[in-house]
Protein backbone atom coordinates (compact mmCIF):
# COMPACT_ATOMS: atom_id res chain seq x y z
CA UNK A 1 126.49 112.20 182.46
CA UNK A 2 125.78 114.71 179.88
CA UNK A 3 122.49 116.29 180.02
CA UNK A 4 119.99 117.89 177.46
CA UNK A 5 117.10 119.75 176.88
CA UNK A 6 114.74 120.29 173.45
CA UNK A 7 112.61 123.48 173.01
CA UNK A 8 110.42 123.73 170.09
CA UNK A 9 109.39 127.24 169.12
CA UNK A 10 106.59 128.07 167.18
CA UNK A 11 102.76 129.55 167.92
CA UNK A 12 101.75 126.80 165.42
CA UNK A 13 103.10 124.34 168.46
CA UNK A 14 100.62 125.90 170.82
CA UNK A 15 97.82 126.12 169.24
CA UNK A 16 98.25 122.38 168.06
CA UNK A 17 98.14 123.17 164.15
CA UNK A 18 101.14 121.92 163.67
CA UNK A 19 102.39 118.10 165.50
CA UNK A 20 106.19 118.32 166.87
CA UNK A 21 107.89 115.18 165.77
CA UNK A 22 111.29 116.80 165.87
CA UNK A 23 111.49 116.60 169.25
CA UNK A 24 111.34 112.63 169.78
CA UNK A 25 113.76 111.91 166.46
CA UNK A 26 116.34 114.15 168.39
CA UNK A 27 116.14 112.50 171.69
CA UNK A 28 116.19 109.23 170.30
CA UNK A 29 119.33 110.30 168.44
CA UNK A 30 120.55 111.96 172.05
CA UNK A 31 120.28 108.90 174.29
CA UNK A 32 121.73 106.92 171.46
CA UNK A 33 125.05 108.65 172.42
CA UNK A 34 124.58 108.17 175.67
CA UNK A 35 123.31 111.99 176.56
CA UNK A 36 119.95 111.77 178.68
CA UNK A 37 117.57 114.17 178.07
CA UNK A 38 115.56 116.03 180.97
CA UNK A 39 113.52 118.35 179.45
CA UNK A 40 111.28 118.82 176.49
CA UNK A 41 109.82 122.30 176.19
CA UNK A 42 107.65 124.39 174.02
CA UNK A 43 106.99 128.07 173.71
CA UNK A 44 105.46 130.69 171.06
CA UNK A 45 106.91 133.14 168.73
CA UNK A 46 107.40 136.11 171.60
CA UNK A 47 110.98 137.58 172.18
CA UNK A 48 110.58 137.89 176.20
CA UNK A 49 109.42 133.55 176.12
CA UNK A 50 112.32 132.77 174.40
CA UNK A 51 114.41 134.75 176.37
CA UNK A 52 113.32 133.66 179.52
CA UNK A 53 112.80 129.94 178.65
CA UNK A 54 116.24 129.89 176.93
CA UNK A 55 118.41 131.27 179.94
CA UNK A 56 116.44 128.70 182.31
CA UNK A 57 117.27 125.64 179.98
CA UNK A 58 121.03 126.65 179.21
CA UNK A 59 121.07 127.12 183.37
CA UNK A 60 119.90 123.57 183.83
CA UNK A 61 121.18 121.75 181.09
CA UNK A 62 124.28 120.59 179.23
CA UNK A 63 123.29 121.23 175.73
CA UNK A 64 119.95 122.95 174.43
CA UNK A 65 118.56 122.06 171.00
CA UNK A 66 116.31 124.30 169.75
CA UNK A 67 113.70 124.03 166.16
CA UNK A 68 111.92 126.45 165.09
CA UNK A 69 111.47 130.28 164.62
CA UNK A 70 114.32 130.47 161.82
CA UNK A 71 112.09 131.11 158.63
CA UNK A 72 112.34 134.51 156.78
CA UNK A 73 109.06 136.02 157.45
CA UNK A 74 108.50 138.03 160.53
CA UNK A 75 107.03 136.24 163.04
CA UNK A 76 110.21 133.95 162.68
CA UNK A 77 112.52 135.86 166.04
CA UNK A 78 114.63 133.39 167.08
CA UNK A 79 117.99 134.27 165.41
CA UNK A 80 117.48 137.85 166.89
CA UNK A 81 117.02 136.58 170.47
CA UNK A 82 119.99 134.16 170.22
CA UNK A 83 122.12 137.18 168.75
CA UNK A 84 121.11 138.93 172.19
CA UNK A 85 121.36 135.96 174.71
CA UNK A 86 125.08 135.66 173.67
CA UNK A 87 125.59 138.96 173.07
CA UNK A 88 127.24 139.59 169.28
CA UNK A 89 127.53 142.39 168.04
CA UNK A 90 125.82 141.81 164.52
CA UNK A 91 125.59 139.77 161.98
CA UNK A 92 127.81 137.82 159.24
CA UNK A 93 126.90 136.84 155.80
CA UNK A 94 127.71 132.63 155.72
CA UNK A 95 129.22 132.18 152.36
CA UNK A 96 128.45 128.66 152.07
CA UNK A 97 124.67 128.39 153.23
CA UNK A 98 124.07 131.41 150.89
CA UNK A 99 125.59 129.40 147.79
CA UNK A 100 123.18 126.89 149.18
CA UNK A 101 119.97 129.15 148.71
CA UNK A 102 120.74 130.06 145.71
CA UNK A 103 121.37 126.96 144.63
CA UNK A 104 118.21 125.89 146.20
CA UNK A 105 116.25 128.86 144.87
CA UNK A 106 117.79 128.20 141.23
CA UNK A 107 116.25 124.77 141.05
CA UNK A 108 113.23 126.03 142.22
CA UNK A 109 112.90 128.06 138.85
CA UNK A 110 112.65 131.37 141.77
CA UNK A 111 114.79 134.55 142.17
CA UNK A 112 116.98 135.64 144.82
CA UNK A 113 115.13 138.17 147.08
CA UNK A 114 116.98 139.47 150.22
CA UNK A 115 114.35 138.25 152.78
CA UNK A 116 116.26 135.22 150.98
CA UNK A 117 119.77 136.19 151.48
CA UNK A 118 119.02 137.33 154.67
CA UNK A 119 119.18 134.03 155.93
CA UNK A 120 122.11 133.54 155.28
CA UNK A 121 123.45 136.18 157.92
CA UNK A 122 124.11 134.74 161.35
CA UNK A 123 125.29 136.36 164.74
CA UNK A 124 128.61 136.91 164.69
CA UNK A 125 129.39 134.85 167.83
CA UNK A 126 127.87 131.68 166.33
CA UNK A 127 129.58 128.84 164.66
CA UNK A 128 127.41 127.57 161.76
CA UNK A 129 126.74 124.06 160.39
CA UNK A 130 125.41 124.19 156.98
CA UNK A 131 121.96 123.05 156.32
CA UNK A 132 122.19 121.51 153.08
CA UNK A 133 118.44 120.72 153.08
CA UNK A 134 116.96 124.37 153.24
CA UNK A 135 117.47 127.63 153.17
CA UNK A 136 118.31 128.14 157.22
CA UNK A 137 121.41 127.22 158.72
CA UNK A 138 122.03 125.11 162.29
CA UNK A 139 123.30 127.78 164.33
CA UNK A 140 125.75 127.12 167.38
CA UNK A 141 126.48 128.62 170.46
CA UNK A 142 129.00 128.15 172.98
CA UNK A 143 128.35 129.88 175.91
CA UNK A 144 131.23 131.24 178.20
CA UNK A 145 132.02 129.37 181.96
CA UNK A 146 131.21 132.39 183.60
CA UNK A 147 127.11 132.61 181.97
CA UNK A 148 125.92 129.56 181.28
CA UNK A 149 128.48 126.68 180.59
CA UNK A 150 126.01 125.15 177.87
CA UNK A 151 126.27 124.75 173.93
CA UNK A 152 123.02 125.71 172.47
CA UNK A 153 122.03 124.59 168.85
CA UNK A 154 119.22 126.26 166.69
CA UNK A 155 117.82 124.11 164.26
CA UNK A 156 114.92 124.86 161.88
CA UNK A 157 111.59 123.32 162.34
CA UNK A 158 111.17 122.03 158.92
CA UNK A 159 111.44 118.13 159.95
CA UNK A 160 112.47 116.97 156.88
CA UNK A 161 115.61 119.83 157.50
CA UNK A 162 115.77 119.03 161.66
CA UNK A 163 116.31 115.67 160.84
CA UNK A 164 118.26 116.01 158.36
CA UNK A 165 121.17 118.05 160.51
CA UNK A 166 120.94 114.98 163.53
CA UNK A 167 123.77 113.86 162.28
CA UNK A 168 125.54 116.72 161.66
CA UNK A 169 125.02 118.01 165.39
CA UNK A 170 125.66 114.38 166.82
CA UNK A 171 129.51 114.85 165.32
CA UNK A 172 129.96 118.05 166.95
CA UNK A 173 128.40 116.85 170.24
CA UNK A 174 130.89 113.46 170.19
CA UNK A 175 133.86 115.98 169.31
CA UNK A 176 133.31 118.38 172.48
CA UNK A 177 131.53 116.24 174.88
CA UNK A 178 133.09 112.80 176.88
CA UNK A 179 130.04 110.42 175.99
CA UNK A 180 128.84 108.41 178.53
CA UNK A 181 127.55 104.86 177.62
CA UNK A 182 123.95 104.26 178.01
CA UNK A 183 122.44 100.79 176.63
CA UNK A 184 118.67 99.77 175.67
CA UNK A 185 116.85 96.61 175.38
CA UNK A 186 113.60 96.42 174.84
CA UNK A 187 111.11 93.04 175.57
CA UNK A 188 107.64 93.04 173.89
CA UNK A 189 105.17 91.51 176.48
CA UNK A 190 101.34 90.99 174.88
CA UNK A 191 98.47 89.82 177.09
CA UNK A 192 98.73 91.62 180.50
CA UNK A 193 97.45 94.39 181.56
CA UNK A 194 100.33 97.22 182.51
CA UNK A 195 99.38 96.52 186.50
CA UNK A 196 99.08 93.41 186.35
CA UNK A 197 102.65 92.99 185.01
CA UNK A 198 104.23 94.92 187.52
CA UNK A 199 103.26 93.28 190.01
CA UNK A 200 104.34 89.69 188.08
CA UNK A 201 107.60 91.02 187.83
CA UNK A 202 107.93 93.41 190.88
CA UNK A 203 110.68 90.49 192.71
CA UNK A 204 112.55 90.52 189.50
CA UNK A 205 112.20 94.84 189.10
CA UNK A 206 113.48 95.16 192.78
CA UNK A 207 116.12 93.30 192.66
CA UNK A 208 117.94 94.89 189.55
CA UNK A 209 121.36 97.16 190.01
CA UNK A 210 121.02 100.55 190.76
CA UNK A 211 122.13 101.38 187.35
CA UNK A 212 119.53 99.39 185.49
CA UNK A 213 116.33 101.07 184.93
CA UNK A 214 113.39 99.45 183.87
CA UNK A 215 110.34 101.59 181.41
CA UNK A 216 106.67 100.41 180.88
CA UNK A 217 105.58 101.43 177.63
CA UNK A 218 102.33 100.77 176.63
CA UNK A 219 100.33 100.47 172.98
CA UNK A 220 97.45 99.26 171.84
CA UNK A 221 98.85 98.06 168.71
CA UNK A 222 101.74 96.07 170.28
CA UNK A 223 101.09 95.71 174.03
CA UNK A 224 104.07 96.62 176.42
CA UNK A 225 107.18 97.12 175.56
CA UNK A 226 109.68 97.08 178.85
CA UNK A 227 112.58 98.96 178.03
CA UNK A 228 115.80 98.02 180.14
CA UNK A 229 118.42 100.88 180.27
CA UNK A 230 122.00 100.61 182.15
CA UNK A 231 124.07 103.90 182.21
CA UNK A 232 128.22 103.62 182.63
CA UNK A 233 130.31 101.08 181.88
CA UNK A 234 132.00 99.28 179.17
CA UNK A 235 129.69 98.40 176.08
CA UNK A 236 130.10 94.74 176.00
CA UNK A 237 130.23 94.66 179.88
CA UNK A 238 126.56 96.49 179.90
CA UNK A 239 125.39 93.79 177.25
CA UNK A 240 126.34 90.92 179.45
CA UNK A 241 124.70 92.44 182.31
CA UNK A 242 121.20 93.17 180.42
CA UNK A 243 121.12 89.60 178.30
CA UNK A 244 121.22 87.91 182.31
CA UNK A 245 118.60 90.08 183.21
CA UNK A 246 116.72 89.85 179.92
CA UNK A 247 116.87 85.73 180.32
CA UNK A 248 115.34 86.01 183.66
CA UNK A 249 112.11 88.32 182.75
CA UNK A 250 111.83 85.77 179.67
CA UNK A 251 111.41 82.84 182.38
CA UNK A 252 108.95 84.52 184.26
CA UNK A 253 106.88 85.99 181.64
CA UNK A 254 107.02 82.57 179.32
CA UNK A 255 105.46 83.31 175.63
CA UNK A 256 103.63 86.58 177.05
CA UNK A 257 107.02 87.82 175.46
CA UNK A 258 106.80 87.45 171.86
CA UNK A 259 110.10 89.43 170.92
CA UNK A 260 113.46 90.46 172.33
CA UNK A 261 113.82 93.55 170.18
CA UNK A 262 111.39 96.67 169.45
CA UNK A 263 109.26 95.15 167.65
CA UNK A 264 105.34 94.22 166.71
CA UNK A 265 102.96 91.73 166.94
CA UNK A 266 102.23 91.65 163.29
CA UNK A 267 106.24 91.39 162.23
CA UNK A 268 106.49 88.54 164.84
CA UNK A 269 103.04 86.70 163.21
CA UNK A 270 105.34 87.36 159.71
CA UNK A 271 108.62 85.79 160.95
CA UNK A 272 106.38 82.66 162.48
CA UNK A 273 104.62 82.13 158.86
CA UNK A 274 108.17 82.85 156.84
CA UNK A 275 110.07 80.21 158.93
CA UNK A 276 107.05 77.54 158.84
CA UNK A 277 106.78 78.45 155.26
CA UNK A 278 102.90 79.00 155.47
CA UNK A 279 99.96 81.46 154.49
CA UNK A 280 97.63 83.92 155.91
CA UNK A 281 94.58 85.26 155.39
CA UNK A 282 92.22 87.14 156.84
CA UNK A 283 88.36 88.17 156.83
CA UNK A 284 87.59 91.21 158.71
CA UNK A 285 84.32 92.53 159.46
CA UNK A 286 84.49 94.94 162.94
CA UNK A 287 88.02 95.82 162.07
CA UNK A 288 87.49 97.36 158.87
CA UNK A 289 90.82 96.19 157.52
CA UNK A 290 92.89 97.27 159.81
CA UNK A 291 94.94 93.48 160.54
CA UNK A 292 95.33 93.68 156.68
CA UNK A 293 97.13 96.99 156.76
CA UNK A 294 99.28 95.88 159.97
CA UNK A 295 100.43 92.62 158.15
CA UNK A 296 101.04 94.50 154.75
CA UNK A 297 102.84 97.33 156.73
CA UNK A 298 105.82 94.50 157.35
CA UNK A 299 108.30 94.74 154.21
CA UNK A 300 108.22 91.42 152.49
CA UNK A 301 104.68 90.15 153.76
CA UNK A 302 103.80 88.95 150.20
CA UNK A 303 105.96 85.96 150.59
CA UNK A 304 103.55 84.65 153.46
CA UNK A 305 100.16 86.64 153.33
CA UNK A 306 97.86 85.99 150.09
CA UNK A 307 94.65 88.78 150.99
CA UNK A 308 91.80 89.47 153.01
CA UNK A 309 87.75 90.21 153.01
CA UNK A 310 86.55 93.11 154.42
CA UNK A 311 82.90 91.47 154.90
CA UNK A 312 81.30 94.33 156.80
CA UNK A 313 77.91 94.11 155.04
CA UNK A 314 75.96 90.55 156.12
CA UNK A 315 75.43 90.09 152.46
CA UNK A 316 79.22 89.87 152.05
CA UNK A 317 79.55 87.27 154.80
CA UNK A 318 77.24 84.86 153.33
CA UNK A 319 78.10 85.28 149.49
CA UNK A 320 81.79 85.69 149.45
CA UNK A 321 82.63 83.52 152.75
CA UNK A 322 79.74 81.21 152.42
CA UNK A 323 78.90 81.76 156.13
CA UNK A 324 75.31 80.13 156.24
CA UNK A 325 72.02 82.10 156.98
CA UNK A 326 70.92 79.95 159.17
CA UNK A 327 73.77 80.50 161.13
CA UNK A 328 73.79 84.50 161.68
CA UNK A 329 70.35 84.06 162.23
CA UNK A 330 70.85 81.46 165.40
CA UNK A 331 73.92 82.91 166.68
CA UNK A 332 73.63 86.25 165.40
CA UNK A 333 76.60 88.56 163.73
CA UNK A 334 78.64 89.00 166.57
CA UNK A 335 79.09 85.42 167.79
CA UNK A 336 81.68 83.02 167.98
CA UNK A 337 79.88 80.31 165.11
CA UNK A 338 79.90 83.34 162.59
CA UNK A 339 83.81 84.09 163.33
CA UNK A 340 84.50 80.42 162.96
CA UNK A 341 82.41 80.41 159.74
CA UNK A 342 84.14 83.56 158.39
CA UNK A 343 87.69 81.95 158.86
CA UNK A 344 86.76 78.98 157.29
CA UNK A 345 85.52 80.53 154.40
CA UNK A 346 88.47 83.34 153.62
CA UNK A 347 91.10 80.49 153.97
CA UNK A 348 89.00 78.00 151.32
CA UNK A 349 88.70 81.40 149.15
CA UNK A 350 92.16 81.98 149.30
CA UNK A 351 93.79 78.16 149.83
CA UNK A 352 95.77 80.23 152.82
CA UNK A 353 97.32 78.06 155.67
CA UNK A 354 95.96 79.71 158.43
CA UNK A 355 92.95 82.59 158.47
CA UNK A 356 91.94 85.17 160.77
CA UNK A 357 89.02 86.60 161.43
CA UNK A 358 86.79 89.27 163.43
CA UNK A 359 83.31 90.07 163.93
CA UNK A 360 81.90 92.23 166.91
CA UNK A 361 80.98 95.94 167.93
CA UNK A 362 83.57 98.66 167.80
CA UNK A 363 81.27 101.13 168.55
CA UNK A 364 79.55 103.85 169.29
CA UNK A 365 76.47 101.69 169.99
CA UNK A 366 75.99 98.41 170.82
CA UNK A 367 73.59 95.53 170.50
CA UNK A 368 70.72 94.03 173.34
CA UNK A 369 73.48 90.71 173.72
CA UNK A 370 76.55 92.33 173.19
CA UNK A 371 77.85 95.89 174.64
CA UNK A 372 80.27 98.25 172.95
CA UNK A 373 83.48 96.56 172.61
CA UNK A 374 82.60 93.19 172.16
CA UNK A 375 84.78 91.17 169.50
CA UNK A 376 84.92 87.62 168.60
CA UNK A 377 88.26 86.03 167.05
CA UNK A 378 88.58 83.24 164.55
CA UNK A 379 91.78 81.46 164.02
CA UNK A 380 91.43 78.33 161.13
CA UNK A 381 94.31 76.54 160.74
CA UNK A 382 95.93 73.10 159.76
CA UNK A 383 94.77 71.91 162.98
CA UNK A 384 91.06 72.80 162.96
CA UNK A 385 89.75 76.41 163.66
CA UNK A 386 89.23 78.06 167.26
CA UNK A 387 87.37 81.18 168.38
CA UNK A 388 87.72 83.23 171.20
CA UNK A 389 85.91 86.36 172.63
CA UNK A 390 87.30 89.52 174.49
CA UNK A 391 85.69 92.91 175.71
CA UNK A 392 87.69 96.53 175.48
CA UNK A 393 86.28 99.47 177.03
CA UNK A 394 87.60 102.12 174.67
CA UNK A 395 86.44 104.63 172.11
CA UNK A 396 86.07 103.39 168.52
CA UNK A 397 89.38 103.87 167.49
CA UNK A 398 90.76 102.56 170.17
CA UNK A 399 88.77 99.19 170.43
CA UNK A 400 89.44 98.81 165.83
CA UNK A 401 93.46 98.89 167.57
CA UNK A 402 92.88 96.67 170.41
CA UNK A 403 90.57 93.77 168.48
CA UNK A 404 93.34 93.77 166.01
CA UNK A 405 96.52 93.33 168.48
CA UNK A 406 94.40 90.53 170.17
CA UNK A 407 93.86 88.97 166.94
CA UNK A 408 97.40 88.93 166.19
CA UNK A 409 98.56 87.59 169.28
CA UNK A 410 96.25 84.92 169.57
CA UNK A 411 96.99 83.80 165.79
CA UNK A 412 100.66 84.34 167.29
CA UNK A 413 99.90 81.78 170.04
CA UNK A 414 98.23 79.35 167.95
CA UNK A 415 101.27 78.91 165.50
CA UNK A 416 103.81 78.48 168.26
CA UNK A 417 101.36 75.69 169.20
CA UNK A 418 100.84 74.03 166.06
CA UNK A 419 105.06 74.29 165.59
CA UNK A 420 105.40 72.64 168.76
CA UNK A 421 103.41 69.41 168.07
């Protein structure tokens, strides 16, 4: 199997100014074509780093994928240390990427400088793919047998350009590499904890093929999502093998799965309400909106969800959702009458099929009943309206993310019911 490494260069890295995303779009792109990637590294703008850090990845690794340190200004060194490392001589002027500046510059309404045109000139024992999106081109490097037996390529660290040349790089990797096959399938599990589910499934982990590897990966937007890999093999082979394995971790899990792909709870909710050709709405009070931007966040969730209330404010609750005084006064805000009331009233408001809603304590403080992280759920639907209550122990954030996954899921849970009647 081919093997890679990513280094992203760059003080702004360091420092944390500046978020690498690069790095994940290329090693999704990477494992696509079967190439598993080891190592993800990151070092500063400092000739003797690079150096160093470069040798010890093209030593280790197959191919090396560099972004960043390719700009014009000074600070931007890693062209000169990749001249070095493969020893040219000097440097070329690259006909095409400089008719690309220009052409870049041109539109721009700006002149031609030669801190410009400079970057057009690339060691002379590089190959160059053209970056059609900026001003710096991809840079490779085919190191001898006898140094280092490793292509290296230097992208820029502009995403927008990085991932723009993926594909480019992907063609020359497939046209100088034998590609092994490596196949993914992914099952999204919602309402067990990521211990707890090992040990549900440890029998079934165990007992998979030594190429088969199984990945927890948890979220608090979307629960777990259990990744399945097999390396080798032909491609429709490897998809038998997975779907028998993917059958059995459906029968054990039951509908703690709620999808078979990479997916989300609130695209899964969608899909339900699409089929059953019914309406959602939702009242939100603790979550601040946040189920409303999930659901809307799904391309073509106007054909099944008609709006929401953000009904932070008691006033709100009462006048828009006509959730009665008396009521919040007996049970108090964060109770499981008031979320009942609340989805009662958003789906009359709207004439939706089926309402959600949430009322609790996100944080930082809590109340003398409830502590921080309290949240009460309201489903109302054609068959009456249920309520349930759960307790995260997370920051703010974190518990605004969690009360809305549970939401969804347990809306998610009630429709498969009501379909099944």
């Amino acid at each position: 199997m081919i093997h890679a490494s990513i280094c992203t260069i760059g003080n702004e890295i360091l420092i944390g100014q500046v978020v690498d995303t690069n790095s994940s779009r290329i090693a999704a792109a990477l494992e696509e074509a079967g190439i598993r990637v080891t190592r993800m590294v990151s070092f500063g703008d400092d000739r003797a780093e690079i150096l160093n850090n470069l040798r010890n990845e093209l030593t280790q690794s197959d191919i090396v994928i560099t972004t960043g340190g390719l700009g014009p200004t000074k600070d931007d060194m890693t062209k000169a240390v990749l001249a070095e490392l493969s020893g040219s001589t000097g440097y070329v002027e690259h006909a095409g990427q400089l008719a690309i500046i220009h052409d870049i510059l041109h539109s721009r309404g700006l002149d031609m400088l030669e801190i410009n045109r400079a970057q057009a000139l690339v060691p002379d024992r590089c190959e160059v793919i053209e970056n059609r999106l900026g001003t710096a081109p991809v840079m490779v490097f085919r190191f001898p047998t006898d140094s280092f037996n490793a292509t290296l390529y230097a992208l820029p660290g502009v995403p927008f350009e990085a991932v723009g040349a993926i594909p480019d790089i992907m063609q020359d990797i497939r046209a100088h590499y034998p590609l092994t096959n490596i196949l993914h399938r992914s099952l999204m599990v919602y309402g067990l904890a990521e211990s707890a589910l090992s040990e549900l499934i440890a029998p079934w982990e165990d007992a998979l093929p030594d190429e088969m590897h199984l990945a927890y990966l948890p979220h608090p937007l979307t629960g777990i999502r259990l990744r399945l890999s097999i390396y080798g093999g032909m491609h429709e082979e490897q998809e038998a093998r997975v779907e028998e394995q993917i059958v059995r971790l459906k029968e054990i899990l039951g509908n703690r799965v709620y999808s078979d792909q990479d997916d989300t709870l609130e695209a899964t909710v969608g899909r339900l309400l699409k089929k059953a050709g019914m309406t959602l709405s939702a009242a939100e009070s603790c979550t601040g909106g946040e189920i409303s931007h999930l659901i809307t966040s799904v391309p073509g969730s106007s054909a099944y969800y008609l709006g929401s209330v953000t009904s932070y404010a008691v006033s709100v609750k009462e006048k828009v959702l006509g959730v009665p005084a008396e009521t919040i006064e007996k049970f108090g805000v964060v109770s499981g009458e008031v979320a009942a009331a609340m989805a009662e009233g958003v789906r009359k408001v709207t004439d939706s099929d089926y309402a959600i809603s949430t009322t609790g304590l996100a944080g930082p403080d809590g109340d003398a009943l409830n502590p921080v992280g309290t949240v009460w759920i309201g489903v109302a639907g054609p068959n009456g309206v249920k309520t349930e209550k759960r307790h995260f122990r997370n920051d703010r954030k974190r518990n605004i993310q969690r009360f809305s996954a549970e939401a969804l899921n347990i809306l998610r849970l009630q429709i498969l019911e009501d379909l099944s009647h």
